[in-house]
Protein backbone atom coordinates (compact mmCIF):
# COMPACT_ATOMS: atom_id res chain seq x y z
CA UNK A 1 64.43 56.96 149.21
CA UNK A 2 65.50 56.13 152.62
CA UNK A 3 69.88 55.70 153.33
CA UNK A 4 70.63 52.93 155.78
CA UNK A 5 73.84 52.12 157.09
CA UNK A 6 75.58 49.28 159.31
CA UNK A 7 78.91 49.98 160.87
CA UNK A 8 80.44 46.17 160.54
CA UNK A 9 82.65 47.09 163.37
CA UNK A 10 80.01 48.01 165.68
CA UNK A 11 77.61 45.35 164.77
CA UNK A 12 77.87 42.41 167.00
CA UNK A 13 75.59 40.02 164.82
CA UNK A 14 72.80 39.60 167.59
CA UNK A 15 70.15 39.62 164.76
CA UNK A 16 67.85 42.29 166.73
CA UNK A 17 67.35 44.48 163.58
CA UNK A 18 66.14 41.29 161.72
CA UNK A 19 63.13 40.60 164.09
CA UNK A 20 62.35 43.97 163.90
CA UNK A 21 62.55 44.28 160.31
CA UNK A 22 63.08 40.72 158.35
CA UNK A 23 62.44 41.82 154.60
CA UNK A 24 65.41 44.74 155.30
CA UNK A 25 68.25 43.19 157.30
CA UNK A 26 69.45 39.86 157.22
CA UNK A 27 72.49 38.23 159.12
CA UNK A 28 75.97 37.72 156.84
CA UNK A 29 76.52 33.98 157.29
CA UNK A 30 80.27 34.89 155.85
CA UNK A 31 80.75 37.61 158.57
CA UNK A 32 77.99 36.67 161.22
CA UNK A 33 77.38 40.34 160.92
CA UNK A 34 74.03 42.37 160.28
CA UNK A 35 73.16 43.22 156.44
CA UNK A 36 70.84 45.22 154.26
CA UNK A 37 69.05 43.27 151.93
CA UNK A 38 68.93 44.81 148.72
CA UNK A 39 68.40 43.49 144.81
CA UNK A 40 69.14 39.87 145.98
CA UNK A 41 72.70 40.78 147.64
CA UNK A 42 74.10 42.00 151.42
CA UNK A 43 75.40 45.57 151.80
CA UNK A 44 76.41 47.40 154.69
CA UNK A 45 74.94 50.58 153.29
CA UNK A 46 72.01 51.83 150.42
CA UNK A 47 69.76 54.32 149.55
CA UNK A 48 66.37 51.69 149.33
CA UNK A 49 62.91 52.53 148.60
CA UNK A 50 60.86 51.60 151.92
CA UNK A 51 57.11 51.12 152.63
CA UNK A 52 55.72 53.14 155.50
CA UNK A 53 55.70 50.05 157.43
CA UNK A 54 59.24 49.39 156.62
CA UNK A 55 60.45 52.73 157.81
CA UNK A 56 58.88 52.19 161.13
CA UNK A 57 60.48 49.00 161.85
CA UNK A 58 63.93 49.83 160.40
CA UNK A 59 63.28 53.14 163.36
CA UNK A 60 63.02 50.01 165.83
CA UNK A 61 65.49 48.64 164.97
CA UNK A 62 67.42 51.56 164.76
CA UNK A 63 66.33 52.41 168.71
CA UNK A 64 66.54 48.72 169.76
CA UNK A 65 70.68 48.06 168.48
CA UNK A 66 72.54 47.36 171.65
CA UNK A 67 75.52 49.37 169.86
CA UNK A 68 73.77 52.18 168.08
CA UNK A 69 75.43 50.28 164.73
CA UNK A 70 72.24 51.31 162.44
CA UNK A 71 72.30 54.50 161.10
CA UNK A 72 69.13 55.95 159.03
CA UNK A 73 67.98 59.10 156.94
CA UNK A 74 65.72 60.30 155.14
């Protein structure tokens, strides 16, 4: 199980983690504010179970936020 977490007040919405990773993050259309995608809802944090594919583009993503809002562990 991998934990991901999004600081909403950090997160400016720019969408970067969802081209590096579409089937984990999705934008909040309520918020305009990076999610995780998990069992059909948006939360700002989760343990999830990732494929090895996954985990290296949530890392991407995690490297690519312009405000370091992504936080990951394993």
């Amino acid at each position: 199980m991998t934990k991901i977490s999004i600081n909403q007040e950090d997160c400016l919405g720019c969408n970067l983690c969802s081209n590096y990773a579409p089937e984990v993050f999705e934008v909040d259309m309520q918020n305009f504010k990076c999610k995780i995608k998990k069992d059909d809802k948006l939360v700002d944090s989760t343990l999830i179970d990732l494929s090895p594919e996954q985990v290296k583009q949530v890392e991407e993503a995690v490297r690519n936020c312009p405000v370091q809002a992504i936080k990951l562990s394993q």
